[in-house]
Protein backbone atom coordinates (compact mmCIF):
# COMPACT_ATOMS: atom_id res chain seq x y z
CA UNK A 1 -20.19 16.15 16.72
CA UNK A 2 -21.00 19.87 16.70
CA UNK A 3 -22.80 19.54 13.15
CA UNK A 4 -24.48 16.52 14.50
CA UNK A 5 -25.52 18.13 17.63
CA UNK A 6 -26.86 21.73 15.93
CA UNK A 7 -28.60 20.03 12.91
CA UNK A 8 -30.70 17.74 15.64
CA UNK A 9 -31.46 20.73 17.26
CA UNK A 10 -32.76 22.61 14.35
CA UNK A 11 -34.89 19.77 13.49
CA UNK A 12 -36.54 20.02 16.78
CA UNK A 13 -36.91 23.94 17.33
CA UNK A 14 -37.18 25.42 13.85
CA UNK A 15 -34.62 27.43 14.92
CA UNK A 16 -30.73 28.02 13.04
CA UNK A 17 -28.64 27.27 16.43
CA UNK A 18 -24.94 27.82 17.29
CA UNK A 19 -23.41 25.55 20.29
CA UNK A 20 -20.75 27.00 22.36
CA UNK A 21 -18.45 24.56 24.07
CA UNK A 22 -16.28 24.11 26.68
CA UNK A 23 -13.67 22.48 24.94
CA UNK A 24 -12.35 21.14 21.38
CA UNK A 25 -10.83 17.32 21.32
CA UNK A 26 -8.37 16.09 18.86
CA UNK A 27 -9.94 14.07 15.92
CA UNK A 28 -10.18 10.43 17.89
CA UNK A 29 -10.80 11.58 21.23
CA UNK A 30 -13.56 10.66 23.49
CA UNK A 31 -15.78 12.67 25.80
CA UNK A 32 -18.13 11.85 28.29
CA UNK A 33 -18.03 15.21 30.30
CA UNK A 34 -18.06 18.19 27.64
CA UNK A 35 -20.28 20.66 28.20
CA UNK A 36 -21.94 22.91 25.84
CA UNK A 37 -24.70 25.86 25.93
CA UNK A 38 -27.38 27.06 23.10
CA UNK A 39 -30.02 29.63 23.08
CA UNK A 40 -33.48 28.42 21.89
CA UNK A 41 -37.28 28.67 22.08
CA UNK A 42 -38.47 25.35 23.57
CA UNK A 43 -42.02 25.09 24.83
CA UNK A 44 -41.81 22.02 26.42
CA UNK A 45 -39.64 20.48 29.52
CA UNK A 46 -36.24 20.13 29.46
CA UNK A 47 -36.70 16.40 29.62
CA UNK A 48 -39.20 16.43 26.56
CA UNK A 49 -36.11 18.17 24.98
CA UNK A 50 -33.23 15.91 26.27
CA UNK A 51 -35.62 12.85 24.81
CA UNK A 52 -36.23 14.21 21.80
CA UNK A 53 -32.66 15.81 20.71
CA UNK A 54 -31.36 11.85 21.70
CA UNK A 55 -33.48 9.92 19.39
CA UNK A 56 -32.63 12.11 16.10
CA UNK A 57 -28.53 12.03 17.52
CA UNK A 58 -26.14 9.35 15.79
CA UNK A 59 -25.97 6.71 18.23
CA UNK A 60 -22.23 7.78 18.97
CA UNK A 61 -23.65 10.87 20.60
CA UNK A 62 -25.55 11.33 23.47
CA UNK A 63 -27.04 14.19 25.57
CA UNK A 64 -26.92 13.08 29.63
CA UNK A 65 -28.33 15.84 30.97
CA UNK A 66 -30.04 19.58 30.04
CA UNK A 67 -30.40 22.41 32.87
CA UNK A 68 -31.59 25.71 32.12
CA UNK A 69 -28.99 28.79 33.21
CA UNK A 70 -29.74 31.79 34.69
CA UNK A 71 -26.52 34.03 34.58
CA UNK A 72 -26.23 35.52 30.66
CA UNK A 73 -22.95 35.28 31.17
CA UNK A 74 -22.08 31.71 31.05
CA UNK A 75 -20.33 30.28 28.50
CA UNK A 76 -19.18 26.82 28.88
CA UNK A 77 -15.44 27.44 27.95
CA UNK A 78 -14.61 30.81 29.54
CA UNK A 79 -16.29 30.14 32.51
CA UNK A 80 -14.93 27.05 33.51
CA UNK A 81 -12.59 26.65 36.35
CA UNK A 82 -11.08 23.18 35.22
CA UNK A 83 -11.50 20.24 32.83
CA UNK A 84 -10.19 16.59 33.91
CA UNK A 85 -8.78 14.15 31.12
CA UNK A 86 -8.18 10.53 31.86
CA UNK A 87 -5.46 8.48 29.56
CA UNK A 88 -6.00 4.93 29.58
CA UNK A 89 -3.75 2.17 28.87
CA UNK A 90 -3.86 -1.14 28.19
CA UNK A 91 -0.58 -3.26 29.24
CA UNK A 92 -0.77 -6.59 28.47
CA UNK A 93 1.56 -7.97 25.85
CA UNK A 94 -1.50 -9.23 23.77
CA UNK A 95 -3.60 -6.34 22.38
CA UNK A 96 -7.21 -6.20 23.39
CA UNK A 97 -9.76 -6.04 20.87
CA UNK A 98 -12.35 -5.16 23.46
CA UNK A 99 -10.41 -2.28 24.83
CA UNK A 100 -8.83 -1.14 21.17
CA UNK A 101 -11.38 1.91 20.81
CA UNK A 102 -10.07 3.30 23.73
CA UNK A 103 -7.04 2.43 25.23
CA UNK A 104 -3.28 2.90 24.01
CA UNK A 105 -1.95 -0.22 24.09
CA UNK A 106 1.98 -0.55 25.31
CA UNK A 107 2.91 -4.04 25.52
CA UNK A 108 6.57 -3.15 27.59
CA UNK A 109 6.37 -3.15 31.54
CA UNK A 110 5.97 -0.02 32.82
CA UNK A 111 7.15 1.56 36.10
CA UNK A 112 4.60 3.32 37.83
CA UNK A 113 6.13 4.91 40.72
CA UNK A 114 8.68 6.63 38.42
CA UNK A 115 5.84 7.89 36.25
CA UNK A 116 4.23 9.30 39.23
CA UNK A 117 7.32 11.15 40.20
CA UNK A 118 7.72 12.68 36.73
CA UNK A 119 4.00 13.75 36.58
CA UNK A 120 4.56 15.01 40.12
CA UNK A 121 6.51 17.74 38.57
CA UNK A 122 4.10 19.16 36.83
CA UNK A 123 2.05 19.86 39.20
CA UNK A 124 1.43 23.79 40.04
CA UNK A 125 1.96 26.77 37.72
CA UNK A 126 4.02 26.41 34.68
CA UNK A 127 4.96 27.32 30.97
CA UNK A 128 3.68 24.38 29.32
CA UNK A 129 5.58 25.38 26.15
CA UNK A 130 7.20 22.00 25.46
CA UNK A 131 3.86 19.81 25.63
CA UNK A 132 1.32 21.88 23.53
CA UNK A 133 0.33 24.95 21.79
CA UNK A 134 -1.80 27.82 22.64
CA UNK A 135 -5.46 27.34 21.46
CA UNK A 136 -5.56 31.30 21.46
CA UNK A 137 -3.53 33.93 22.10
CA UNK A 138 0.10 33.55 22.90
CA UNK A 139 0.48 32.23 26.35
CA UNK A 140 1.61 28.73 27.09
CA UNK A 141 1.36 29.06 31.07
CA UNK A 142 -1.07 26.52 32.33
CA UNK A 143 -1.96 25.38 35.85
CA UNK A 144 -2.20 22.13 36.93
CA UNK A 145 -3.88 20.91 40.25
CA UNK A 146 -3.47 16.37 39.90
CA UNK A 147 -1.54 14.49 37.88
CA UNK A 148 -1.60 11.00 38.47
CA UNK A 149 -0.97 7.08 37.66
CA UNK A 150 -3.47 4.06 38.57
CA UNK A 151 -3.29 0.53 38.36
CA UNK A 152 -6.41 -1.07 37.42
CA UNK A 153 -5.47 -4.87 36.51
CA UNK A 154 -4.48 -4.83 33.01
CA UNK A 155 -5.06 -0.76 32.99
CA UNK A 156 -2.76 2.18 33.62
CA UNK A 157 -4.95 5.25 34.15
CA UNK A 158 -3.72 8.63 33.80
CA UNK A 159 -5.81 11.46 35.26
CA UNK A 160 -5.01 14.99 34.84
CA UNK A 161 -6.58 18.22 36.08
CA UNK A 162 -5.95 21.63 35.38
CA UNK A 163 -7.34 25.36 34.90
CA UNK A 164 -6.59 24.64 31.10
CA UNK A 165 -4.93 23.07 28.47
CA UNK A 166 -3.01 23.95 25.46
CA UNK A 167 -3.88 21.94 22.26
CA UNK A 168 -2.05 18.22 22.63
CA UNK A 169 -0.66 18.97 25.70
CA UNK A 170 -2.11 15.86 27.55
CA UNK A 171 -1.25 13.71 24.77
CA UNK A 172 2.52 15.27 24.87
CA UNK A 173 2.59 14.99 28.37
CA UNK A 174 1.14 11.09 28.15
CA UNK A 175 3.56 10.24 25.58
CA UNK A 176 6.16 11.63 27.93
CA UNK A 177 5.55 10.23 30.85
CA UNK A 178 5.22 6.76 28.55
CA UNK A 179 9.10 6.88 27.77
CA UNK A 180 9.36 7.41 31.61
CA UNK A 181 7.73 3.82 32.08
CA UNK A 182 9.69 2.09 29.74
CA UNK A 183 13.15 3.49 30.92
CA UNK A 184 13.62 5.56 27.59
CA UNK A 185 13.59 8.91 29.84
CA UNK A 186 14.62 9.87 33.55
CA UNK A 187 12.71 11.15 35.71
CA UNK A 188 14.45 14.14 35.94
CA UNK A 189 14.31 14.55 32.42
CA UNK A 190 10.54 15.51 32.76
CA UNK A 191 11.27 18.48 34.72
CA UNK A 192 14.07 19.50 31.98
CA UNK A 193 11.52 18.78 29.21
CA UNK A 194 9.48 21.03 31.17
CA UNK A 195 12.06 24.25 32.04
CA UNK A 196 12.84 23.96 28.49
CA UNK A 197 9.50 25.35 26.86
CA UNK A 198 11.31 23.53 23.76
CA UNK A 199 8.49 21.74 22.17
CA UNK A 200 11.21 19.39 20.38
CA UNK A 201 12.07 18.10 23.74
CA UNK A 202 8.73 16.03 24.44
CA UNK A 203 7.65 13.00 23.35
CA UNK A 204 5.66 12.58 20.36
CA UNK A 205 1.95 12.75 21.48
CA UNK A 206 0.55 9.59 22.40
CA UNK A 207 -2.34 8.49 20.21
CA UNK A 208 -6.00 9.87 20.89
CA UNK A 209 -7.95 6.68 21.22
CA UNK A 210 -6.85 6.22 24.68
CA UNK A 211 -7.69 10.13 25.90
CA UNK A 212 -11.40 11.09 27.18
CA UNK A 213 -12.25 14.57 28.34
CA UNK A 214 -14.34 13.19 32.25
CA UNK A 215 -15.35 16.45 33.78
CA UNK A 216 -15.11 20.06 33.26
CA UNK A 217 -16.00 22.02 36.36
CA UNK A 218 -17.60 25.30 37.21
């Protein structure tokens, strides 16, 4: 996406541009909130430029919106105060080929209220250690503000919201709280899993297509 997104933009300025962003995804995982900033000379609106950059994007990439920013010191990553991920599954016992880009699909039944009372206990200020790896430097402590279960219909949507994230840990922490639902891990367990900072203790991360980075905040 970032090759996609810089060699557009060269096209249209004549310029050699670098994007920052405010997040990497796993290979297979969606977005429809990142955020990213570049410098360039543009002298035309910001909507001339938000057309233009669209029509020479593949079509699975899109730019929603462009603002201009003021402070020098932005940057879309190190200034952000959160980022929201939603997990989606899809539970029927029959796969959906509709849905099969972006869901997980986990034919078992699945019991919600225990895998809102394990994701309840992550909530708050914690070493993440046994869900994920540090993306840079060596700290693992992580803090997160919601964690939560839906039903929608056939659905189960996970959303999760935090200061950061270590690399897989909302995967890790899906696939957890998976084994929850199905009765292949206590609750209780989750809070070991989590005291442990023993990354064999987690589940295996669940797979990407059902994760989508929603909203980072500033």
């Amino acid at each position: 996406m970032q090759g996609a997104l810089e060699q557009a933009l060269q096209r249209l300025t004549g310029q050699q541009v670098r994007i920052r962003y405010a997040g990497r995804t796993d290979a297979g995982v969606h977005a429809e909130g990142q955020v990213i900033a570049a410098d360039v000379v543009w002298r035309h609106t910001l909507a001339d430029l938000e057309r233009a950059w669209n029509v020479l994007l593949p079509p699975d990439v899109a730019v929603r919106g462009l603002t201009e920013y003021a402070d020098p010191r932005f940057h879309p990553r190190f200034s952000a105060r959160s980022r929201v991920y939603r997990y989606t599954v899809w539970t029927a016992p029959w796969r959906s080929p509709l849905h099969r880009r972006y869901t997980h699909h986990e034919p078992r039944p699945m019991h919600l209220e225990r895998m809102n009372q394990a994701a309840a206990a992550l909530i708050g200020s914690h070493d993440f250690a046994s869900f994920g790896q540090p993306t840079q430097g060596e700290s693992t402590v992580r803090e997160v503000l919601r964690a939560a279960w839906q039903a929608q219909e056939r659905l189960l949507v996970f959303e999760i919201e935090a200061n950061a994230f270590l690399r897989r840990m909302v995967r890790t922490v899906v696939g957890t709280l998976l084994e929850v639902g199905v009765g292949r891990r206590s609750v209780e367990n989750v809070s070991q899993t989590l005291a442990a900072q023993d990354r064999a203790q987690a589940a295996a991360p669940a797979p990407a297509c059902g994760l989508c980075l929603v909203e980072v905040k500033y």
